[in-house]
PDB file of N, CA and C in Angstrom:
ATOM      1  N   UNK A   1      33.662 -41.526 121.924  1.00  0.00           N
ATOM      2  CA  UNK A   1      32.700 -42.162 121.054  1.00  0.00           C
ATOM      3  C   UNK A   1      33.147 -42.088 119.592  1.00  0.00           C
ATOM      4  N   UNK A   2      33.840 -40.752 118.848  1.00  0.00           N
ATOM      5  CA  UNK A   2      34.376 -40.421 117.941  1.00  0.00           C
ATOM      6  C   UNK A   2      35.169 -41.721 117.292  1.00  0.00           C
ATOM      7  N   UNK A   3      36.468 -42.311 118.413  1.00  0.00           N
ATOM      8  CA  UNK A   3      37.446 -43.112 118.360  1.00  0.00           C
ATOM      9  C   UNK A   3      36.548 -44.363 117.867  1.00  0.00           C
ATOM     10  N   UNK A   4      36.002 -44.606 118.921  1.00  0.00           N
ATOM     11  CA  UNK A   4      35.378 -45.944 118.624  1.00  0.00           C
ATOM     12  C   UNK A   4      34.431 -46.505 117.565  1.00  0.00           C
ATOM     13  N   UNK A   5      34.007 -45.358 117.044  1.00  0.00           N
ATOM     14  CA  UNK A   5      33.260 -45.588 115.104  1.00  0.00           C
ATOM     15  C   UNK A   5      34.196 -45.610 114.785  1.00  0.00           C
ATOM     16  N   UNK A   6      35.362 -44.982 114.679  1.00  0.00           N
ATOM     17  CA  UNK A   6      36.347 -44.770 113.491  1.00  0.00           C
ATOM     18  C   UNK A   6      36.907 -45.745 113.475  1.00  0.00           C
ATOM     19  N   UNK A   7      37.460 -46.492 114.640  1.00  0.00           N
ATOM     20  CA  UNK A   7      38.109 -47.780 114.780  1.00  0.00           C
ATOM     21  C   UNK A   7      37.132 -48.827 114.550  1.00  0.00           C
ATOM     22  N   UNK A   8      35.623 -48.543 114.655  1.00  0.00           N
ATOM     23  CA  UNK A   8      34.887 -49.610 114.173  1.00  0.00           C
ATOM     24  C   UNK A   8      35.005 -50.004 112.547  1.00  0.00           C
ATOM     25  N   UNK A   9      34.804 -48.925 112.106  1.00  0.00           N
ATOM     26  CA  UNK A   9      34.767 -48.454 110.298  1.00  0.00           C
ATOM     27  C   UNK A   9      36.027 -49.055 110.358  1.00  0.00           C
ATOM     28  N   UNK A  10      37.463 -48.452 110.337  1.00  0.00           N
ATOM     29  CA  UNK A  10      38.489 -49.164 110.063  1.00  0.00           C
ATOM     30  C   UNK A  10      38.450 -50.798 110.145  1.00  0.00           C
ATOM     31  N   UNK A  11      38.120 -51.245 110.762  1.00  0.00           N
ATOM     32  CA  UNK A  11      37.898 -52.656 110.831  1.00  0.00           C
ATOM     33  C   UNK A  11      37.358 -53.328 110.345  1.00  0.00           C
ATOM     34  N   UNK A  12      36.125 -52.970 110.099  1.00  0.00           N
ATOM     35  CA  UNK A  12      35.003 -53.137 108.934  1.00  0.00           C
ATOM     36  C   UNK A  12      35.841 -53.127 107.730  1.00  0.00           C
ATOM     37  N   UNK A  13      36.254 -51.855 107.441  1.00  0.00           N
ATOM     38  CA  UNK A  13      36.319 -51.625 105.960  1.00  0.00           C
ATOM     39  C   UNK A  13      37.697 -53.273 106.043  1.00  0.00           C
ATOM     40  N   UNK A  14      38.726 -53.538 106.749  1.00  0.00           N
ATOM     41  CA  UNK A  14      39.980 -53.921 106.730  1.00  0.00           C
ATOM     42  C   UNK A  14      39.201 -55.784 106.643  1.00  0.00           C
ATOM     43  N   UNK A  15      38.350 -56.078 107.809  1.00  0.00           N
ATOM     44  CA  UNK A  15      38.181 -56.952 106.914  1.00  0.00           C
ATOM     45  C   UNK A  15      37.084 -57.294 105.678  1.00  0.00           C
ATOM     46  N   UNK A  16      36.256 -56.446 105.552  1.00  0.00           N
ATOM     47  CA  UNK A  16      36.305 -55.994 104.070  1.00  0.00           C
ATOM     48  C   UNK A  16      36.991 -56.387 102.574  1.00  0.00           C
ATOM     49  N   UNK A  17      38.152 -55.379 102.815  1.00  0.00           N
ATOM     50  CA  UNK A  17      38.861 -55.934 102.161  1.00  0.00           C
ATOM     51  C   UNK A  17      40.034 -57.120 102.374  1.00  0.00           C
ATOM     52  N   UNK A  18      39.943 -57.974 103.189  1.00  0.00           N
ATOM     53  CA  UNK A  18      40.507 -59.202 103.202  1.00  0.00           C
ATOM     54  C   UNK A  18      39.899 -60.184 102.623  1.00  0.00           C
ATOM     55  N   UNK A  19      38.204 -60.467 102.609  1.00  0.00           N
ATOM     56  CA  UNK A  19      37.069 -61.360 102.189  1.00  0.00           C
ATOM     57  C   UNK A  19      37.378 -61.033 100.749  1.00  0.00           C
ATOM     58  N   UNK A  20      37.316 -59.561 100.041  1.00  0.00           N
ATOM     59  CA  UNK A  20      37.224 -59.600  98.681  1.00  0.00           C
ATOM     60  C   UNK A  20      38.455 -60.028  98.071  1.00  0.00           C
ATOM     61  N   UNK A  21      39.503 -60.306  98.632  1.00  0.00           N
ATOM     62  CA  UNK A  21      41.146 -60.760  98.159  1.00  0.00           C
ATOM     63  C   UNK A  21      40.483 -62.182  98.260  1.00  0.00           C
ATOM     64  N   UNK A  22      40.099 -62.921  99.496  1.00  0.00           N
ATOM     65  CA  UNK A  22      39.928 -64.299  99.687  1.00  0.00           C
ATOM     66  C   UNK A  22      39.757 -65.009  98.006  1.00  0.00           C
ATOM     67  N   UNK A  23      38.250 -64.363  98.170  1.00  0.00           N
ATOM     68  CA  UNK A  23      36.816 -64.216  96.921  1.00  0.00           C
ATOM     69  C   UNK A  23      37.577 -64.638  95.700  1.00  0.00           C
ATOM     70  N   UNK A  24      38.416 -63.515  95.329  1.00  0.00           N
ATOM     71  CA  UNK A  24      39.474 -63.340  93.867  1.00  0.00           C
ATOM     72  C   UNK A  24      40.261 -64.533  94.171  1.00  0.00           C
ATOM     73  N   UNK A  25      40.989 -64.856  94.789  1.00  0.00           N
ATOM     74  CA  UNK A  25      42.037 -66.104  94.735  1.00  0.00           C
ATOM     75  C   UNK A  25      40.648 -67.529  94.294  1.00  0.00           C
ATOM     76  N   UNK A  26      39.945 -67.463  94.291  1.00  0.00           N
ATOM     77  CA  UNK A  26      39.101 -68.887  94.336  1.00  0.00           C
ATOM     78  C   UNK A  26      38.396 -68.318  93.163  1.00  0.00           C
ATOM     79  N   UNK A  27      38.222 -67.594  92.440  1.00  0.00           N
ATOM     80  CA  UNK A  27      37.547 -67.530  91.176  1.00  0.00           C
ATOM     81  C   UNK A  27      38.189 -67.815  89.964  1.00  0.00           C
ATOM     82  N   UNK A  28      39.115 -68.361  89.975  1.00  0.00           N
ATOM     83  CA  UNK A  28      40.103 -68.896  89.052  1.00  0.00           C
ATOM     84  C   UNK A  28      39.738 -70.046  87.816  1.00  0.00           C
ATOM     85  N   UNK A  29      39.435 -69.779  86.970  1.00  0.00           N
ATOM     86  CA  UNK A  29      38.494 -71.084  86.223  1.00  0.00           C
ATOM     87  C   UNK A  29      40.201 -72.159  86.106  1.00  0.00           C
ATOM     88  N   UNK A  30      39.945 -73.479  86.128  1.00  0.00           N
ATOM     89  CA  UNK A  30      39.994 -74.757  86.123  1.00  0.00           C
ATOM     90  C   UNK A  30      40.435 -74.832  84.514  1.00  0.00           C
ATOM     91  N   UNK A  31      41.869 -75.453  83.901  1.00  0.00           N
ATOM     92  CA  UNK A  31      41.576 -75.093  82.821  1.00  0.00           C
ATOM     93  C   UNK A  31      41.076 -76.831  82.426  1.00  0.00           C
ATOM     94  N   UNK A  32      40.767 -77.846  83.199  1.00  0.00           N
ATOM     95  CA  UNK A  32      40.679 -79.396  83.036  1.00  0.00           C
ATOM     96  C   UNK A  32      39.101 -79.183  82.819  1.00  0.00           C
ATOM     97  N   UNK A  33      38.292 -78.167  83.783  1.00  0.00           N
ATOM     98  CA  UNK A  33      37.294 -78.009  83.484  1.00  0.00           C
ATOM     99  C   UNK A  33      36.424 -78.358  82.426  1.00  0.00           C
ATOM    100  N   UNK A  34      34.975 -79.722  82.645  1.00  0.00           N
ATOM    101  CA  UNK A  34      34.397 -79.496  81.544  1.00  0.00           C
ATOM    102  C   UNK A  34      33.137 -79.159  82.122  1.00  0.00           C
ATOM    103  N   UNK A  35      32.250 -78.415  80.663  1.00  0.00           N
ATOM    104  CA  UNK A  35      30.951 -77.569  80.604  1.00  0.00           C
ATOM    105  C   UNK A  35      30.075 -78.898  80.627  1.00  0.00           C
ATOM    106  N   UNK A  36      28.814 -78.400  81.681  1.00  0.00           N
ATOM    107  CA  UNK A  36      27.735 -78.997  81.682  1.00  0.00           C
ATOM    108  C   UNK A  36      27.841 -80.383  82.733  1.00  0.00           C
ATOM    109  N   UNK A  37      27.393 -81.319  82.043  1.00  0.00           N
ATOM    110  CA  UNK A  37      26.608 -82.250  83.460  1.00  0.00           C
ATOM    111  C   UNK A  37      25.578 -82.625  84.381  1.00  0.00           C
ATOM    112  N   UNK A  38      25.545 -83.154  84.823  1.00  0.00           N
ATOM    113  CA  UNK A  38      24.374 -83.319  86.259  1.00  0.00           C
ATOM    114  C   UNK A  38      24.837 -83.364  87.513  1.00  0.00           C
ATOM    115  N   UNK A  39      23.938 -82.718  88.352  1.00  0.00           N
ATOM    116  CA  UNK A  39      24.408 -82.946  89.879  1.00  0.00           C
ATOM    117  C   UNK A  39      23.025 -83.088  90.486  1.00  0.00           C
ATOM    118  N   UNK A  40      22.783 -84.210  91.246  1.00  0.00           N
ATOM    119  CA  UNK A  40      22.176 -85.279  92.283  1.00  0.00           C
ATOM    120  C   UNK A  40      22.276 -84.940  93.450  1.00  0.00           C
ATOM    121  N   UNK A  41      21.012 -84.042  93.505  1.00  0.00           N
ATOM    122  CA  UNK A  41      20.389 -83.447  95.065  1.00  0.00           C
ATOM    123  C   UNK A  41      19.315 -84.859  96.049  1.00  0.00           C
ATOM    124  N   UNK A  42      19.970 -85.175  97.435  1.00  0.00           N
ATOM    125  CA  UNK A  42      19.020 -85.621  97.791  1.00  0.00           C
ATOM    126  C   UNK A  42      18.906 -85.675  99.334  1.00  0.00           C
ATOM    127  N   UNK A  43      17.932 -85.498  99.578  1.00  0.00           N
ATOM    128  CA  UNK A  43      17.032 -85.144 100.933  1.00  0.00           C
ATOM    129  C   UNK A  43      16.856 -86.707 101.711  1.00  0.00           C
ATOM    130  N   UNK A  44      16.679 -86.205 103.342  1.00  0.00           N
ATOM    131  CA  UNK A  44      17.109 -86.910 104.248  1.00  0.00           C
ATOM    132  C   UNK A  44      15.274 -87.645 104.227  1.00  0.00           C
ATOM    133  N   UNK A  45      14.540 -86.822 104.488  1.00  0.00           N
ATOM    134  CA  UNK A  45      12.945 -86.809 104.823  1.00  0.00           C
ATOM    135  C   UNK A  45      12.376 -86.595 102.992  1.00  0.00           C
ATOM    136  N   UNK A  46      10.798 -86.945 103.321  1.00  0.00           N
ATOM    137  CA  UNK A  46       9.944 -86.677 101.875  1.00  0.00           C
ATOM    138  C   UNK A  46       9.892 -85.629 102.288  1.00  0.00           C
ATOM    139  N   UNK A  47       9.336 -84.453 101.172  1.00  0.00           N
ATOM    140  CA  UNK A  47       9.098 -83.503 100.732  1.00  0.00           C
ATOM    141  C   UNK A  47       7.614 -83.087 101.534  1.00  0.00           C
ATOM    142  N   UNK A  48       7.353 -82.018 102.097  1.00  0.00           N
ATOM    143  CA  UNK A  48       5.523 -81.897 102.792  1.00  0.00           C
ATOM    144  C   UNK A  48       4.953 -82.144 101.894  1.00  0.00           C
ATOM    145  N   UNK A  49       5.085 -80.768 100.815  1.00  0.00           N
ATOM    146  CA  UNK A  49       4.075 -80.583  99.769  1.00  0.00           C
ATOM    147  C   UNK A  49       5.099 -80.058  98.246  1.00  0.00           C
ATOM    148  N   UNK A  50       4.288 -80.074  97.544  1.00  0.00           N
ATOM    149  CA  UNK A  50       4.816 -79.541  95.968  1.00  0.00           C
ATOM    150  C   UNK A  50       3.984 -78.254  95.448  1.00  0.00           C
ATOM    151  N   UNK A  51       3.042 -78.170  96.415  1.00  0.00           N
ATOM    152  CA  UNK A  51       2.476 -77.134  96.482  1.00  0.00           C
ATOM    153  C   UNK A  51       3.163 -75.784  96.871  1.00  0.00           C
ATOM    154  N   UNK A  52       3.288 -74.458  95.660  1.00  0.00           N
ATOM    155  CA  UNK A  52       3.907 -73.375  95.677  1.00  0.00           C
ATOM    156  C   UNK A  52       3.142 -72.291  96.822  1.00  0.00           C
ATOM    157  N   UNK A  53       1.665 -72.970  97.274  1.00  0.00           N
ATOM    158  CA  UNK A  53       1.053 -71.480  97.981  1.00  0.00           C
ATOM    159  C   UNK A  53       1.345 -72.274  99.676  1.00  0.00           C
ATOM    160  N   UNK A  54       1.594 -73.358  99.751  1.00  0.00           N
ATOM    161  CA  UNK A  54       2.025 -73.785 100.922  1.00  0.00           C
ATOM    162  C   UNK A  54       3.218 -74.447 101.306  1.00  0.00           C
ATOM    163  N   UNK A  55       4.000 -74.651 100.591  1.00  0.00           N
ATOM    164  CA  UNK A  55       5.237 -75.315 100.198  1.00  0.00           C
ATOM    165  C   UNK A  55       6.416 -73.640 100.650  1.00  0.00           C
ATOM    166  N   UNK A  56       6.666 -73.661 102.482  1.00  0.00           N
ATOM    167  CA  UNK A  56       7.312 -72.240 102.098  1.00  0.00           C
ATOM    168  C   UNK A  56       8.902 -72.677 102.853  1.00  0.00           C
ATOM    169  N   UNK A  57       9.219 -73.477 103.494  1.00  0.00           N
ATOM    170  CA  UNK A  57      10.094 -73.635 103.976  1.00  0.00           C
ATOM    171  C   UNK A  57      11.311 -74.070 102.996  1.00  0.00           C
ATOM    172  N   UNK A  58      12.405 -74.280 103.898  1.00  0.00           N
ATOM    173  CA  UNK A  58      13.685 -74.044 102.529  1.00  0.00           C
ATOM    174  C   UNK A  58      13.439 -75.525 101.970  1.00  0.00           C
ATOM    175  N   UNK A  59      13.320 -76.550 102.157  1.00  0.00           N
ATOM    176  CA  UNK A  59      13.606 -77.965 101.825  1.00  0.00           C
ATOM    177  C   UNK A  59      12.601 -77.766 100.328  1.00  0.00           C
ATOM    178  N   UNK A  60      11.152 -77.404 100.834  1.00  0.00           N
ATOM    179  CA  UNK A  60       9.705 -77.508  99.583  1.00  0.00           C
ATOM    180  C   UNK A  60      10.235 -76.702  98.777  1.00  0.00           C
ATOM    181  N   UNK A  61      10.861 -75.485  98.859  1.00  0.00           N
ATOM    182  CA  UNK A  61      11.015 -74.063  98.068  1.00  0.00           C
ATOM    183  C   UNK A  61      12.249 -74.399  97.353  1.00  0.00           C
ATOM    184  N   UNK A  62      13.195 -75.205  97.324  1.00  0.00           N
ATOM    185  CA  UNK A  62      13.983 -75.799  96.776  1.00  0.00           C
ATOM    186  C   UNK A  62      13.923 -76.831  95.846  1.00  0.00           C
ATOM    187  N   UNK A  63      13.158 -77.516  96.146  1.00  0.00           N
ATOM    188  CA  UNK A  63      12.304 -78.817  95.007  1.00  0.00           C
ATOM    189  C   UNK A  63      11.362 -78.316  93.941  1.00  0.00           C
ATOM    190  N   UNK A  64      10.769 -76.812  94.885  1.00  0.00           N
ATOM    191  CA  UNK A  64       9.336 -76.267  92.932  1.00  0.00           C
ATOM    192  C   UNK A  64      10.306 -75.919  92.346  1.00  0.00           C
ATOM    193  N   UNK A  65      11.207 -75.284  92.793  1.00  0.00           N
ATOM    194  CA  UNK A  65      12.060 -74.248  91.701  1.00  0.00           C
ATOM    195  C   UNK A  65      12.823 -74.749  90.998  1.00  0.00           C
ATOM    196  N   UNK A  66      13.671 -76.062  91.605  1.00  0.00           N
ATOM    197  CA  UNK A  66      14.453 -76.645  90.467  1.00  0.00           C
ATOM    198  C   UNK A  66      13.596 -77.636  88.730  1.00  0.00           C
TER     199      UNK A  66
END
């Protein structure tokens, strides 16, 4: 049982640290990059409600907040 946490943990931790190497290679700023803009969200179906005390699913809870 000993073996098999330890080899679990090792694995864990190993890919672990493979995701956080991934992570770092793609955080690289763009130096063409420009600040600011708009980006154009849009939905397949209307919206239920706009209402915040019944409005709980991801689609409604996405539309009060923006």
């Amino acid at each position: 049982m000993k073996k098999f946490l330890a080899s679990t943990v090792a694995a864990s931790a190993l890919a672990l640290m493979l995701g956080v190497t991934s992570v770092r290679a793609e955080d690289a700023v763009d130096p063409n990059a420009k600040q600011g803009g708009a980006i154009t969200i849009t939905y397949k179906d209307d919206v239920a409600t706009l209402d915040p005390a019944i409005g709980y699913d991801w689609q409604n809870w996405s539309m009060i907040k923006s």
